[in-house]
Protein backbone atom coordinates (compact mmCIF):
# COMPACT_ATOMS: atom_id res chain seq x y z
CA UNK A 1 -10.42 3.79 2.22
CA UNK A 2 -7.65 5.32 0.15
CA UNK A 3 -7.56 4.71 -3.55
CA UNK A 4 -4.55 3.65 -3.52
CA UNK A 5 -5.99 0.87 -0.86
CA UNK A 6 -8.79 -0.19 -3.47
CA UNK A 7 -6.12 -0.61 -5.87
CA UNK A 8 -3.79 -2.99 -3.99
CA UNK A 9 -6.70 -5.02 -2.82
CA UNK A 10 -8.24 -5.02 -6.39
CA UNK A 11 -4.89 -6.81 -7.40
CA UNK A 12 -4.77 -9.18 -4.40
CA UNK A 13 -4.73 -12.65 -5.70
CA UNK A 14 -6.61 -15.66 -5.35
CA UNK A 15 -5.42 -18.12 -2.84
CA UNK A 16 -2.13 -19.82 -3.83
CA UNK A 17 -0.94 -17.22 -6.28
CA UNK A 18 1.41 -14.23 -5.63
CA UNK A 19 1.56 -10.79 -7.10
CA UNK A 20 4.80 -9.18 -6.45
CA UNK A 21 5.33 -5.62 -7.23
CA UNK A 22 8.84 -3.50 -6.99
CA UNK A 23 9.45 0.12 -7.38
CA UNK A 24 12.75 2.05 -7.09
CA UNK A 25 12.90 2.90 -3.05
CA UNK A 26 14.41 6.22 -3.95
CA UNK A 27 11.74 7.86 -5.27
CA UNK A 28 9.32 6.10 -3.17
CA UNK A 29 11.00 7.23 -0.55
CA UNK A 30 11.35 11.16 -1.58
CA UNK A 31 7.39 11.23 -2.38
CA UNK A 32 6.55 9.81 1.04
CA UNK A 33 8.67 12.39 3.01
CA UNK A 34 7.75 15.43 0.69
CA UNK A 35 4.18 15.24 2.16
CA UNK A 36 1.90 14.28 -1.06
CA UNK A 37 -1.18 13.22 -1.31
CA UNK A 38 0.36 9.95 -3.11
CA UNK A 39 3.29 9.69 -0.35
CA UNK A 40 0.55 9.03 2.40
CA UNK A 41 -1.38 6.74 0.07
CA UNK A 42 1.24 4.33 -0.73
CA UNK A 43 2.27 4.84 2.91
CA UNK A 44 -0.96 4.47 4.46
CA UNK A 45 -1.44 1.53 1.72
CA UNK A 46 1.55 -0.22 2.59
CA UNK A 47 0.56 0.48 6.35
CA UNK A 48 -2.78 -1.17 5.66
CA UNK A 49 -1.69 -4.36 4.34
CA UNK A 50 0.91 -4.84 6.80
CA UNK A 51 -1.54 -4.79 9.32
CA UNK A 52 -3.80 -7.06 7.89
CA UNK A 53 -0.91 -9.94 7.48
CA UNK A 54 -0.09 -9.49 10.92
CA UNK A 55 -3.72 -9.95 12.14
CA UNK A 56 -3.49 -12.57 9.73
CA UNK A 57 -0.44 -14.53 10.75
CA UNK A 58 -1.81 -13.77 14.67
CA UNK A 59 -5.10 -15.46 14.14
CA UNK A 60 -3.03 -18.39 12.63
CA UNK A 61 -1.02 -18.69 15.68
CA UNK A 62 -3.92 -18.31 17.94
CA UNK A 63 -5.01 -21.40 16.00
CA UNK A 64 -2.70 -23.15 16.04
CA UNK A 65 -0.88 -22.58 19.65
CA UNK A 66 -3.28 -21.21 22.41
CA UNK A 67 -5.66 -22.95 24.47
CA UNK A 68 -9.53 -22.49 22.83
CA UNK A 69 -11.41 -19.12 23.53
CA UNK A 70 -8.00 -17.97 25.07
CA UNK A 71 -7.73 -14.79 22.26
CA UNK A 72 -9.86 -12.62 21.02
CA UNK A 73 -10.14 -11.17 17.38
CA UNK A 74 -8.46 -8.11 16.65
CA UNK A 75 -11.09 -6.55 14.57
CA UNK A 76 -13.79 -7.21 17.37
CA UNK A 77 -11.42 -5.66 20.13
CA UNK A 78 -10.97 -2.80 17.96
């Protein structure tokens, strides 16, 4: 796991509450394509928690729309 990774999940709130962070996309932007060691944190980071709200919001809809035992997990098909 990336430091940057441990960061954003050492700020991830509790249930209910939101944490929004912005940054200038410019920079952001110009650190990611120059090939740092930060650019592929905070893009690896980013990456990361995208995925995980997408498992998220898939499990949900398994949940909530397929038949039982019809889906599988995707950290166990992994």
């Amino acid at each position: 796991m990336s430091t940057m990774h441990g960061i954003l999940e050492a700020m991830a709130p509790e249930a209910g509450e939101v944490i929004a962070l912005e940054f200038d996309a410019a920079p952001v932007r110009e650190l990611c394509n120059e090939g740092s060691a930060v650019g592929r944190s905070v893009s690896t980071a980013v990456a990361a928690v995208i995925a995980d709200r997408l498992d998220s919001a898939r499990t949900r809809l398994l949940d909530l729309f397929a038949p039982h035992g019809s889906g599988t997990p995707l950290a166990s098909a992994r």
